[in-house]
C-alpha atoms as a PDB file:
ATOM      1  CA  UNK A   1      95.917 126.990 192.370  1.00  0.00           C
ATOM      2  CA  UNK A   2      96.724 128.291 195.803  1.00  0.00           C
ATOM      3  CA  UNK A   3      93.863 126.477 198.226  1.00  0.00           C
ATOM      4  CA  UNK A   4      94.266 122.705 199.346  1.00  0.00           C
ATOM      5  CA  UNK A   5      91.853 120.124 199.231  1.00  0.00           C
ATOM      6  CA  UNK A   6      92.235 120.375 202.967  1.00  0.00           C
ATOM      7  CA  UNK A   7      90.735 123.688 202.646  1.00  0.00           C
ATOM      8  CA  UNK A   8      88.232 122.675 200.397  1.00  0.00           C
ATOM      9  CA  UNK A   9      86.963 119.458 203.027  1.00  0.00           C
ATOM     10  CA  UNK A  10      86.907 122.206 205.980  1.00  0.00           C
ATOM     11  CA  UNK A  11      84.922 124.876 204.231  1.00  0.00           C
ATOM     12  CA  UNK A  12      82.504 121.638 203.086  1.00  0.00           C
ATOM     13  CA  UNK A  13      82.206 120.800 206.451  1.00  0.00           C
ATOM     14  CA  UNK A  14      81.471 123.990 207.966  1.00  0.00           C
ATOM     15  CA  UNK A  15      78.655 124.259 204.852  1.00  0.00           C
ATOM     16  CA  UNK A  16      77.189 121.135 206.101  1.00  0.00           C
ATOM     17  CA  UNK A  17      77.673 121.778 209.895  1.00  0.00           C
ATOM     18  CA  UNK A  18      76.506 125.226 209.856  1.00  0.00           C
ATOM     19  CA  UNK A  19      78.449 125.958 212.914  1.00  0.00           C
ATOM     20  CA  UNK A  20      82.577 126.118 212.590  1.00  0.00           C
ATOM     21  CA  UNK A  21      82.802 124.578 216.532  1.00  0.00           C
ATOM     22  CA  UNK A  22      81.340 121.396 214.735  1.00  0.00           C
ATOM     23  CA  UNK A  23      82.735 121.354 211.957  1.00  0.00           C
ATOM     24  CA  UNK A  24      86.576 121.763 213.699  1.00  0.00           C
ATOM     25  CA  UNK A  25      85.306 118.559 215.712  1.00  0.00           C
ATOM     26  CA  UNK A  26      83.916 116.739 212.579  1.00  0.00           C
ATOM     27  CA  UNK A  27      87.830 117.716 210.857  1.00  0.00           C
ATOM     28  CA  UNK A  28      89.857 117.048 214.035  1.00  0.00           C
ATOM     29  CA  UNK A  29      91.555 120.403 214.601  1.00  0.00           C
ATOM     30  CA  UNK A  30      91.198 123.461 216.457  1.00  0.00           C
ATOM     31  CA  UNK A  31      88.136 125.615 215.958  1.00  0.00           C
ATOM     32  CA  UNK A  32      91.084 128.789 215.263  1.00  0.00           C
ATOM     33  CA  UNK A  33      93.243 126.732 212.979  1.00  0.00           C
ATOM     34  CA  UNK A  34      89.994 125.835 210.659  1.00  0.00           C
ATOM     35  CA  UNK A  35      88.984 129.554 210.479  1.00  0.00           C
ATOM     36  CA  UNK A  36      92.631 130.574 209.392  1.00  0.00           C
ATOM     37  CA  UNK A  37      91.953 127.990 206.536  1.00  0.00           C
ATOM     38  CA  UNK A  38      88.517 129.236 205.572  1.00  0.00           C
ATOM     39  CA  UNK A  39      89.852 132.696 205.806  1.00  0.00           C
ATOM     40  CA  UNK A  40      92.458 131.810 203.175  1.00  0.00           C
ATOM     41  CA  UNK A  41      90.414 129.908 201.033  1.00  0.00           C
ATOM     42  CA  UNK A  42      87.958 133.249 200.838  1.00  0.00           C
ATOM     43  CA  UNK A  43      91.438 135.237 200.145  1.00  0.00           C
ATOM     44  CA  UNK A  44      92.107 132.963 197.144  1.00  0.00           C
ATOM     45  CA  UNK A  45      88.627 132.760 196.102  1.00  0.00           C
ATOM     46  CA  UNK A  46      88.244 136.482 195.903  1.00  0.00           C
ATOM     47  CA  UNK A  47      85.468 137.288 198.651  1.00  0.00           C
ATOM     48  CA  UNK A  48      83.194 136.117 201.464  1.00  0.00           C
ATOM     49  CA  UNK A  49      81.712 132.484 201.769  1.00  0.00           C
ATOM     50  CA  UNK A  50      79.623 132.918 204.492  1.00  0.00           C
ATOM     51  CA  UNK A  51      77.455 134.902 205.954  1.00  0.00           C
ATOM     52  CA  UNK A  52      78.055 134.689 209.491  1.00  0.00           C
ATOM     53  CA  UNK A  53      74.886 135.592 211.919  1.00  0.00           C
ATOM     54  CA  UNK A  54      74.908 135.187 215.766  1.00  0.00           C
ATOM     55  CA  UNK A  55      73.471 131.708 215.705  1.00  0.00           C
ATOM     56  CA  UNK A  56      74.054 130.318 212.032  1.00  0.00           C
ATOM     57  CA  UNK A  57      76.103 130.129 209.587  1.00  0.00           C
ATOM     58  CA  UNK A  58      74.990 130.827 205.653  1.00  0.00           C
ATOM     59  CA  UNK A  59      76.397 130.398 202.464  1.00  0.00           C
ATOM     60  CA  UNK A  60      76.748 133.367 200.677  1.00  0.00           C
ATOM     61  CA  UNK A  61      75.736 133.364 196.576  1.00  0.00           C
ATOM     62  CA  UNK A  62      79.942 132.784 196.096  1.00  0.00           C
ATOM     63  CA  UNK A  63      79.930 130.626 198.992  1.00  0.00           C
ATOM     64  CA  UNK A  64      77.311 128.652 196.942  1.00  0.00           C
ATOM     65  CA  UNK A  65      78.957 128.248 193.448  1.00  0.00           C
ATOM     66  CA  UNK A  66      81.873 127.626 195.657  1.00  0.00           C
ATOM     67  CA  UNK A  67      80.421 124.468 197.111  1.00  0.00           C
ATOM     68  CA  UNK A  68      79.000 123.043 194.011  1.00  0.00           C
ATOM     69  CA  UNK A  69      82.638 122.945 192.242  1.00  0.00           C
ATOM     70  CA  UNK A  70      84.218 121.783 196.333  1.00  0.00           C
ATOM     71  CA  UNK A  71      81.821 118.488 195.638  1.00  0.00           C
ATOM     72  CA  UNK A  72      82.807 118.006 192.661  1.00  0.00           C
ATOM     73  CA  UNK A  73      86.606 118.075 193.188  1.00  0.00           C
ATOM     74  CA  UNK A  74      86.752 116.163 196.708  1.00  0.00           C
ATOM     75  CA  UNK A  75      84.097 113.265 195.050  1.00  0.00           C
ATOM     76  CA  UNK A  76      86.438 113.026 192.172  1.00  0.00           C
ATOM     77  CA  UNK A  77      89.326 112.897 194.337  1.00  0.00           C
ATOM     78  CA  UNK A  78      88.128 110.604 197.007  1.00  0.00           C
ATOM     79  CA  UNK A  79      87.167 108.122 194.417  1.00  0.00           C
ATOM     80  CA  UNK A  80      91.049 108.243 192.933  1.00  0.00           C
ATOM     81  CA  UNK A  81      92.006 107.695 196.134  1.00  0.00           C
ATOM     82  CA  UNK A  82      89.948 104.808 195.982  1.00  0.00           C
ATOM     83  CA  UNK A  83      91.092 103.194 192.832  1.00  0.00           C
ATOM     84  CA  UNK A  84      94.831 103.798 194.174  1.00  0.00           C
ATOM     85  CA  UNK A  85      93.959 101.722 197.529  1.00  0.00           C
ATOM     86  CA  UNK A  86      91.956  98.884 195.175  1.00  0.00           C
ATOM     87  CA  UNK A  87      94.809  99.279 192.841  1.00  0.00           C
ATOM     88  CA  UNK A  88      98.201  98.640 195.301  1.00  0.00           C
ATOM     89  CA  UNK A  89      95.624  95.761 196.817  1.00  0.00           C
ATOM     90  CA  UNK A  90      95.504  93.757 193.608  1.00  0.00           C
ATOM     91  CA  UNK A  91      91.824  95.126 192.627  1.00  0.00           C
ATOM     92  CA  UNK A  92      91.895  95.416 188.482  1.00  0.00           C
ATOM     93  CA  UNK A  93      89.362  96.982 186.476  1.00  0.00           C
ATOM     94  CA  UNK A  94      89.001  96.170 182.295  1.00  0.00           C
ATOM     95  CA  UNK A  95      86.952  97.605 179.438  1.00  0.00           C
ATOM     96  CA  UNK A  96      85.957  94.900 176.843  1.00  0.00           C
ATOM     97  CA  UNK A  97      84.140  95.358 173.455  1.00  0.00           C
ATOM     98  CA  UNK A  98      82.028  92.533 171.589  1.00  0.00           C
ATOM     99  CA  UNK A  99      80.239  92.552 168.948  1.00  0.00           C
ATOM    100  CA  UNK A 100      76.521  92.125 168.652  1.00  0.00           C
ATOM    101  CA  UNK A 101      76.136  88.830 167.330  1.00  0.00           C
ATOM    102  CA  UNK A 102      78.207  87.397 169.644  1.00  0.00           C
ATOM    103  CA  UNK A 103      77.677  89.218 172.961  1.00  0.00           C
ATOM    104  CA  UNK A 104      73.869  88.098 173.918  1.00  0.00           C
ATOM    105  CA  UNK A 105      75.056  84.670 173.722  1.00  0.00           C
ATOM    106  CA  UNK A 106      78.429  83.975 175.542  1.00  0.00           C
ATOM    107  CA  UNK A 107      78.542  86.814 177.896  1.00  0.00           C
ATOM    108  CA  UNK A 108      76.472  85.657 180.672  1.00  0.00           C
ATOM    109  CA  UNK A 109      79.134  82.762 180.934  1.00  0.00           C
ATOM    110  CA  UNK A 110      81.996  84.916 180.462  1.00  0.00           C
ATOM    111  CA  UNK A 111      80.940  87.427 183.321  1.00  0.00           C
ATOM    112  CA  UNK A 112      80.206  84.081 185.854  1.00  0.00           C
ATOM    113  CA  UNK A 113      83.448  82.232 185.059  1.00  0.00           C
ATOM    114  CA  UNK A 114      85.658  85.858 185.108  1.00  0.00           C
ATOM    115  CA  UNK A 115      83.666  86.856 189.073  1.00  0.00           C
ATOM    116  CA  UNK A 116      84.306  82.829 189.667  1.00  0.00           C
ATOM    117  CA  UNK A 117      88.401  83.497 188.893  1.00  0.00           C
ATOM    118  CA  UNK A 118      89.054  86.813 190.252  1.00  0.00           C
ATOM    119  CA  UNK A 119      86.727  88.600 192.281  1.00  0.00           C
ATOM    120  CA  UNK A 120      88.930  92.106 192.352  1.00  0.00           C
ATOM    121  CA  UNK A 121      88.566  92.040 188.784  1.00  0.00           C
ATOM    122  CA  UNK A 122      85.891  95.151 187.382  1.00  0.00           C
ATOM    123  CA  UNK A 123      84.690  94.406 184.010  1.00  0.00           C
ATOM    124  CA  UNK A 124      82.689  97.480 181.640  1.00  0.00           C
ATOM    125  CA  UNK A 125      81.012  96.070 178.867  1.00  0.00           C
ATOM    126  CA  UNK A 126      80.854  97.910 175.231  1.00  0.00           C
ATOM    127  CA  UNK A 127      79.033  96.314 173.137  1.00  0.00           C
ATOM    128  CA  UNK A 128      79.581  97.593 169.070  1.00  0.00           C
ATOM    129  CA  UNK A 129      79.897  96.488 165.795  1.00  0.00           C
ATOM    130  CA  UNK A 130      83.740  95.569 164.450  1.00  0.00           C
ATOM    131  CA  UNK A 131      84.570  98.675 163.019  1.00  0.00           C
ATOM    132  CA  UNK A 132      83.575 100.262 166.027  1.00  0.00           C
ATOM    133  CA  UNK A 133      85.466  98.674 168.348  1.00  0.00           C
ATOM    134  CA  UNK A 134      88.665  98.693 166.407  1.00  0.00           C
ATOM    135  CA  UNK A 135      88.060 102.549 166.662  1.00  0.00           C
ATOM    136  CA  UNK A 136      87.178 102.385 170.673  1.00  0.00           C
ATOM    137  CA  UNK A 137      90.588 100.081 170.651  1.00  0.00           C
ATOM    138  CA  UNK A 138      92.857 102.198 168.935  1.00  0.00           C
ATOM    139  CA  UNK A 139      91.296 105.647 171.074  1.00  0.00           C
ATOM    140  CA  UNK A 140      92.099 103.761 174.210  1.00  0.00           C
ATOM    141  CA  UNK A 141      88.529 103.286 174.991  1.00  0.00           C
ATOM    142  CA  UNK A 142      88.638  99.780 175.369  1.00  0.00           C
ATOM    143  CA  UNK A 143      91.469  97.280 176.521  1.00  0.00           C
ATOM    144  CA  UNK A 144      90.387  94.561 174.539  1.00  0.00           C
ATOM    145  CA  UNK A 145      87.606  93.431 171.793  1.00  0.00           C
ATOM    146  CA  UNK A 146      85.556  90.022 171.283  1.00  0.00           C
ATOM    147  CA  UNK A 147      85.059  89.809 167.392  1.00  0.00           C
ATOM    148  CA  UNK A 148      85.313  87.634 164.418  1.00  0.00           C
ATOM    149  CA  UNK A 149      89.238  86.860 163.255  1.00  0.00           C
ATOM    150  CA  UNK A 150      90.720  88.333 160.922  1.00  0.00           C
ATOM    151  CA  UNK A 151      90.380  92.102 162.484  1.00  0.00           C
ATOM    152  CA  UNK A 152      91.823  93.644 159.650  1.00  0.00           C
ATOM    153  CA  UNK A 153      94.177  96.217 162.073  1.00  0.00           C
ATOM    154  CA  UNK A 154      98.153  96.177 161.616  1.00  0.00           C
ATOM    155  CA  UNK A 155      98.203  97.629 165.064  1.00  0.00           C
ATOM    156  CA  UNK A 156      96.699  94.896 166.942  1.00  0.00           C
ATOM    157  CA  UNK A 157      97.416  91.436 168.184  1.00  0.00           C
ATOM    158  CA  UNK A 158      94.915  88.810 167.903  1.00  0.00           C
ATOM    159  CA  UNK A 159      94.370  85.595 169.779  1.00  0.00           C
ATOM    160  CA  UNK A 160      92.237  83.170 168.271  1.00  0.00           C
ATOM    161  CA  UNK A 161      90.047  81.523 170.362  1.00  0.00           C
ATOM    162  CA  UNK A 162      86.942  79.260 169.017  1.00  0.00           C
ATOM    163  CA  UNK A 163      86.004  78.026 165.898  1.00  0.00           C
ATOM    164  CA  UNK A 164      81.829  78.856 165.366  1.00  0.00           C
ATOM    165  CA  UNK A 165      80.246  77.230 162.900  1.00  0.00           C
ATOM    166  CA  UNK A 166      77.470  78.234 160.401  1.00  0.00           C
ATOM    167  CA  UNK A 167      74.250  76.956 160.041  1.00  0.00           C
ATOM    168  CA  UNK A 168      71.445  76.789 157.953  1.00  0.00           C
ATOM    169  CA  UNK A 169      68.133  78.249 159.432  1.00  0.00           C
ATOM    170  CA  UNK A 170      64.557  78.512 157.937  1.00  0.00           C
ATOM    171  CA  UNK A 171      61.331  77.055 158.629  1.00  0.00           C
ATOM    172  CA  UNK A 172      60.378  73.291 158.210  1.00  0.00           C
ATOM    173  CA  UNK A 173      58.719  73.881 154.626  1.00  0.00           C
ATOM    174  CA  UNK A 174      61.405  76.138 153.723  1.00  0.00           C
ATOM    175  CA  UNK A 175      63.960  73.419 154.486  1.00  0.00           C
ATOM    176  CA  UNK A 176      61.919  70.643 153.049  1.00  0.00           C
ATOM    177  CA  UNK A 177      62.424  72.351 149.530  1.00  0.00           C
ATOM    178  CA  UNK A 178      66.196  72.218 149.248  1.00  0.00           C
ATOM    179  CA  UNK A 179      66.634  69.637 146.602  1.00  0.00           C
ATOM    180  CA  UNK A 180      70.125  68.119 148.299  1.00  0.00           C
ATOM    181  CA  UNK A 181      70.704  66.385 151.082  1.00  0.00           C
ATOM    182  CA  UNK A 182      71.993  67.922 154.194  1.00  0.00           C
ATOM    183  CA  UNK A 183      75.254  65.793 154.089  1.00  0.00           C
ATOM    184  CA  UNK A 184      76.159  67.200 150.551  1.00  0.00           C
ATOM    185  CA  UNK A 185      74.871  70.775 151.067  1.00  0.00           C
ATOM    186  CA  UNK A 186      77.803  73.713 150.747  1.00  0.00           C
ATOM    187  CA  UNK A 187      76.783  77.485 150.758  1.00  0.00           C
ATOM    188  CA  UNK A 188      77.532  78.275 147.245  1.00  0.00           C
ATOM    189  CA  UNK A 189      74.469  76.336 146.612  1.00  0.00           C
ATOM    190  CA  UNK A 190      72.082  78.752 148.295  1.00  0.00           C
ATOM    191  CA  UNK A 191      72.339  80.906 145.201  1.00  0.00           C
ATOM    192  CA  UNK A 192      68.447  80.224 143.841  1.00  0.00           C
ATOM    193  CA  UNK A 193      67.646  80.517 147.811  1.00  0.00           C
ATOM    194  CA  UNK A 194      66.488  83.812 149.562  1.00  0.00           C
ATOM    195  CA  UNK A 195      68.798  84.450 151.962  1.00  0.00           C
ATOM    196  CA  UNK A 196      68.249  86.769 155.001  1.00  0.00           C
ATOM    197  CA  UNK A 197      70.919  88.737 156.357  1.00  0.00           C
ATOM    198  CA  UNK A 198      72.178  91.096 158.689  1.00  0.00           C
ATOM    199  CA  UNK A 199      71.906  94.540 157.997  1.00  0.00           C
ATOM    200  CA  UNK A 200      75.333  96.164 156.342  1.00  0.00           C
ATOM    201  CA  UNK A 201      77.991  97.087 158.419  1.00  0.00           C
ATOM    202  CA  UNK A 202      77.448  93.597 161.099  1.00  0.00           C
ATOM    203  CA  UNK A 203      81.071  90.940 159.580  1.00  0.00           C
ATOM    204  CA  UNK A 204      78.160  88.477 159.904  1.00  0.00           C
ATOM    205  CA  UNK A 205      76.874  89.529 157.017  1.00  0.00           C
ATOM    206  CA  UNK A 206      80.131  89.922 155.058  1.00  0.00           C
ATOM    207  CA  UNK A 207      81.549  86.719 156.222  1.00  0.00           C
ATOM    208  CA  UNK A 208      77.940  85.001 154.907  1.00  0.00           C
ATOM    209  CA  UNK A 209      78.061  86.350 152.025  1.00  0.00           C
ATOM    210  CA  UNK A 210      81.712  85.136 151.524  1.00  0.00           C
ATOM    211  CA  UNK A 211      80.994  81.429 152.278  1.00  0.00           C
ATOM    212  CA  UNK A 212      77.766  81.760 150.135  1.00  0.00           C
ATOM    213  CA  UNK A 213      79.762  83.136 147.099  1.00  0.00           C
ATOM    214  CA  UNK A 214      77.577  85.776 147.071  1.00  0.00           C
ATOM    215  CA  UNK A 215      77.647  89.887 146.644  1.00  0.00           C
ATOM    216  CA  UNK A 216      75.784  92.941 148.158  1.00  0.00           C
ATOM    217  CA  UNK A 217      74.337  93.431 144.380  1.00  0.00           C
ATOM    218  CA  UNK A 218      72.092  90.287 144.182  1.00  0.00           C
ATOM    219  CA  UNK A 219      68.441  90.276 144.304  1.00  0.00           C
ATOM    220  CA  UNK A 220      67.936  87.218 146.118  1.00  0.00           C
ATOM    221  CA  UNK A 221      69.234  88.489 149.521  1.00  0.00           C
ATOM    222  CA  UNK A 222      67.778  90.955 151.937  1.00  0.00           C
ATOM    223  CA  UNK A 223      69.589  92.785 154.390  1.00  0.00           C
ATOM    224  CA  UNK A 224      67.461  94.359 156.644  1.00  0.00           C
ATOM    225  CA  UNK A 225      67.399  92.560 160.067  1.00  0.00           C
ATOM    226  CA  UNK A 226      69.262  94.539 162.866  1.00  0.00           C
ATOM    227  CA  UNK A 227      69.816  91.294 164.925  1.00  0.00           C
ATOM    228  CA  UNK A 228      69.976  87.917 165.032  1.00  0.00           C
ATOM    229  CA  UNK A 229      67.230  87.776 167.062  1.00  0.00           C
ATOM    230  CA  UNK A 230      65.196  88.997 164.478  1.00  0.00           C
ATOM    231  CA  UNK A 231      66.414  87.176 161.613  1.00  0.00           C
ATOM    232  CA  UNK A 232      65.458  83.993 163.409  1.00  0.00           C
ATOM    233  CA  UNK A 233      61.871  84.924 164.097  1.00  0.00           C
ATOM    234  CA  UNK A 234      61.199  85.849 160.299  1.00  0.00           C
ATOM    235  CA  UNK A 235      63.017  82.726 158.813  1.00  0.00           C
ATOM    236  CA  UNK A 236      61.048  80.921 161.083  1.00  0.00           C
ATOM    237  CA  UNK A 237      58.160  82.314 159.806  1.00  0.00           C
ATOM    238  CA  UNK A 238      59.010  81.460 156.127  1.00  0.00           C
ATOM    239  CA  UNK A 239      60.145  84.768 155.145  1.00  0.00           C
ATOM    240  CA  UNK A 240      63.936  83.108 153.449  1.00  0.00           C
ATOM    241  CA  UNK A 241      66.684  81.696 155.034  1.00  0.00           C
ATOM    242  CA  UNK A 242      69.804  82.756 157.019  1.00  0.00           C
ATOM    243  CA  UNK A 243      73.215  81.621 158.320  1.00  0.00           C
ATOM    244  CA  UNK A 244      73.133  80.760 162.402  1.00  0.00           C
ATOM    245  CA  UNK A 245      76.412  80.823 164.247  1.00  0.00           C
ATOM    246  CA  UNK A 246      76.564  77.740 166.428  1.00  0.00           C
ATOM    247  CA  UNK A 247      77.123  79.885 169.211  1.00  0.00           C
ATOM    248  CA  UNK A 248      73.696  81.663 168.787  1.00  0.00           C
ATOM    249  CA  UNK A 249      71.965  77.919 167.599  1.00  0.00           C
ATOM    250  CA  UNK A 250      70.271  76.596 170.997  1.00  0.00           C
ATOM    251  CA  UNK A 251      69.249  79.872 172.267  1.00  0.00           C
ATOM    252  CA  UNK A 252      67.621  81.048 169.421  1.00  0.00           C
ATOM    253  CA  UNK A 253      65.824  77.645 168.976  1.00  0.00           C
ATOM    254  CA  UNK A 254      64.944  77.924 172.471  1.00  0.00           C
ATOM    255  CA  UNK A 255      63.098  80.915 171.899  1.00  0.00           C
ATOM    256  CA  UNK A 256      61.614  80.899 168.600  1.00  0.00           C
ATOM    257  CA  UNK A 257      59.242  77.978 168.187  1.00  0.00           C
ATOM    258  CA  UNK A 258      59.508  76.594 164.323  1.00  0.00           C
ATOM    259  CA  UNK A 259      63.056  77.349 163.998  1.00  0.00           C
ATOM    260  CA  UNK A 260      64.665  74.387 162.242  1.00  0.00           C
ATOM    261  CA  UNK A 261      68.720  74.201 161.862  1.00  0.00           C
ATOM    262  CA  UNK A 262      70.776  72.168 158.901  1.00  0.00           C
ATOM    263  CA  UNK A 263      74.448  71.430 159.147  1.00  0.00           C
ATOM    264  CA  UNK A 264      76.103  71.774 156.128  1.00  0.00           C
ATOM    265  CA  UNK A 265      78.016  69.119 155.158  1.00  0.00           C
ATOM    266  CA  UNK A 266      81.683  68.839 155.508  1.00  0.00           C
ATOM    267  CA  UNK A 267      83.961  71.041 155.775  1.00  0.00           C
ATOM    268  CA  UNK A 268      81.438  72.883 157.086  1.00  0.00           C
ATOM    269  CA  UNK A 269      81.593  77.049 157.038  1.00  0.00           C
ATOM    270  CA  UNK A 270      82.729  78.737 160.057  1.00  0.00           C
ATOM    271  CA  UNK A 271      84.064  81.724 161.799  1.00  0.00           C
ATOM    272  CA  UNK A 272      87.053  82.086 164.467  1.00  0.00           C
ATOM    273  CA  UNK A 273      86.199  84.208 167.734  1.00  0.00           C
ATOM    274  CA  UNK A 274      89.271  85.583 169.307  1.00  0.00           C
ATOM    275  CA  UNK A 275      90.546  88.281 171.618  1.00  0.00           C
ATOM    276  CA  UNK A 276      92.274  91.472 170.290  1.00  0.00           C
ATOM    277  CA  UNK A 277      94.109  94.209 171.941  1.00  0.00           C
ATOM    278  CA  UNK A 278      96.712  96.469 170.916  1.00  0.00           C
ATOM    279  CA  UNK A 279      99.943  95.502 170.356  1.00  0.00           C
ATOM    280  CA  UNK A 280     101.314  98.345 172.443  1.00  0.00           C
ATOM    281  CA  UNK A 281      99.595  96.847 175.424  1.00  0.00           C
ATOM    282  CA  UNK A 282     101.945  95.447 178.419  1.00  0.00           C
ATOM    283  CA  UNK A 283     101.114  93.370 181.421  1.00  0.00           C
ATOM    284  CA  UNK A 284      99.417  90.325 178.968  1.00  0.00           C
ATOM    285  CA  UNK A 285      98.601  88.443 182.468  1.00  0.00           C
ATOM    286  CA  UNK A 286      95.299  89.578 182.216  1.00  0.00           C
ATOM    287  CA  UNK A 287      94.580  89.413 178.809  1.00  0.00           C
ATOM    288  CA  UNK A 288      95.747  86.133 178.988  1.00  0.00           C
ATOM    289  CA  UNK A 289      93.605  84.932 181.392  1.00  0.00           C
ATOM    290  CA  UNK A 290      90.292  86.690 180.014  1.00  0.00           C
ATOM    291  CA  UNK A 291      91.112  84.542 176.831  1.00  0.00           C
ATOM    292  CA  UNK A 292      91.245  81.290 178.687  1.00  0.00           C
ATOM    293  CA  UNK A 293      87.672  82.254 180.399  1.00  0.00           C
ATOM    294  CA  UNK A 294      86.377  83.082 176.550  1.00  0.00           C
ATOM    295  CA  UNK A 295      87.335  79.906 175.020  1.00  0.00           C
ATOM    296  CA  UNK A 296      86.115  77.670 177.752  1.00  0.00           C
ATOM    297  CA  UNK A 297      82.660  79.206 177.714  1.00  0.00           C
ATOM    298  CA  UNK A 298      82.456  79.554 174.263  1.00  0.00           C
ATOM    299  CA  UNK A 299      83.915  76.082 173.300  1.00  0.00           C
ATOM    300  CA  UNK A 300      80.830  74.342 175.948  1.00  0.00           C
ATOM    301  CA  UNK A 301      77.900  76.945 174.092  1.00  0.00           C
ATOM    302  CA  UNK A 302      79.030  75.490 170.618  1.00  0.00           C
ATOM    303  CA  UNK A 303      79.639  71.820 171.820  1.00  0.00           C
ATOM    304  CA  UNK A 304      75.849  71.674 172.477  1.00  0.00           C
ATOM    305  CA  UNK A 305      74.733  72.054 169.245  1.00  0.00           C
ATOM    306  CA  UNK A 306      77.192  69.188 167.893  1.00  0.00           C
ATOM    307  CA  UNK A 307      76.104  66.128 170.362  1.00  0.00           C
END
């Protein structure tokens, strides 16, 4: 490359000042020194830039093309020069995935209390199923991932975080009809039931169909529903019934009238939430501290459902 950026800003501001007196007073130099510059930019650009008239100043069609690629290459380095300046001042910026059936309900809290602790702190949200993220992890995509524990990856290093347990959702009538009691109920008895599921590929639906002792090939269970959201508003309706993370509980009862919630009885199903990254990752201050944020907010969503 033999022309400067410096080049590049002059022959921008002559563009935008049409007049190279005002643009050597917009750059701070001598009118001569900037057109040396622009007259060795056009040598290493391979012709004329402007088309110079007694009282104006025009591109020409290489001046043009010129300028559209100039833009593009002092933006991109004026915003790196940002980020440096935010960087050496303590400004951080993160990419975290989290899965769907998780995100809608303890991210809100998560964004307030990470602003509340550190304000430098940029946070980019990817929201994806598990297999997904893993990917986004390993690519360097993402820094760190909000899923169900175990992740399955050699590579990684997990922090558990909350424990979110299942419950049983379905309409009154639907509920009515189980034939024992709430305090006795375990999963592996929903095998007569029709249960309502996540569609393949969401570890809800794997991890439900663990604790139920049940397998993609039976008849009784539909897997359909793309969100939780969803699955709430049919079982409410009286279309089966489905397993509701604590974590999603109040909200979804909050929004879907005729939603009714049993606990099973004890020990009672559950998942474990935790924070991932890889283990190739250094500097675990941060990751650290975005863990701590995550299990205080999620530990206070899920404590409202047990008082």
């Amino acid at each position: 490359m033999n022309f400067t950026f410096r080049q590049l800003q002059y022959f921008r501001a002559v563009a935008e000042q049409r007049n190279f007196g005002r643009a050597a007073q917009v750059c701070h130099i001598s009118q001569p020194a900037l057109s040396v510059q622009i007259k060795a930019l056009e040598d290493s650009i391979g012709g004329p830039l402007f088309e110079r008239q007694a009282r104006d100043i025009l591109l020409t069609p290489l001046g043009r093309d010129v300028l559209e690629y100039a833009h593009q290459v002092l933006n991109a380095a004026e915003r790196l020069d940002r980020f440096a300046r935010d960087h050496s001042g303590g400004h951080r910026s993160l990419s975290i995935g989290i899965i769907p059936t998780v995100a809608p309900y303890l991210l809100p809290g998560v964004l307030a209390g990470l602003r509340a602790a550190d304000v430098s702190l940029r946070v980019q949200i990817r929201e994806a199923r598990t297999e997904r993220l893993l990917s986004m992890l390993r690519s360097g995509e993402i820094d760190a991932a909000v899923l169900a524990l175990p992740s399955g990856g050699g590579t990684f290093h997990e922090e558990p975080l909350f424990e979110d347990r299942f419950l049983l959702a379905g309409s009154q009538s639907r509920l009515s009809r189980l034939t024992i009691s709430p305090d006795a109920l375990r999963p592996v008895d929903l095998k007569t039931a029709q249960l309502m599921l996540l569609e393949d590929g969401h570890c809800l639906t794997d991890q439900a169909l663990e604790v139920c002792g049940q397998d993609r090939t039976s008849g009784q269970i539909n897997m359909g529903a793309s969100s939780l959201a969803t699955l709430s508003r049919l079982v409410a309706e009286g279309f089966g019934l489905t397993l509701m993370p604590e974590l999603a509980a109040q909200a979804e009862i909050d929004a879907v009238p005729g939603l009714q919630l049993v606990r099973f009885g004890a020990p009672q199903p559950a998942r474990t939430i935790g924070l991932v990254r890889r283990a190739s990752t250094v500097g675990e201050e941060w990751f650290d501290r975005l863990g701590q944020v995550i299990r205080q907010v999620g530990e206070e969503v899920v404590a409202k459902t047990r008082t």
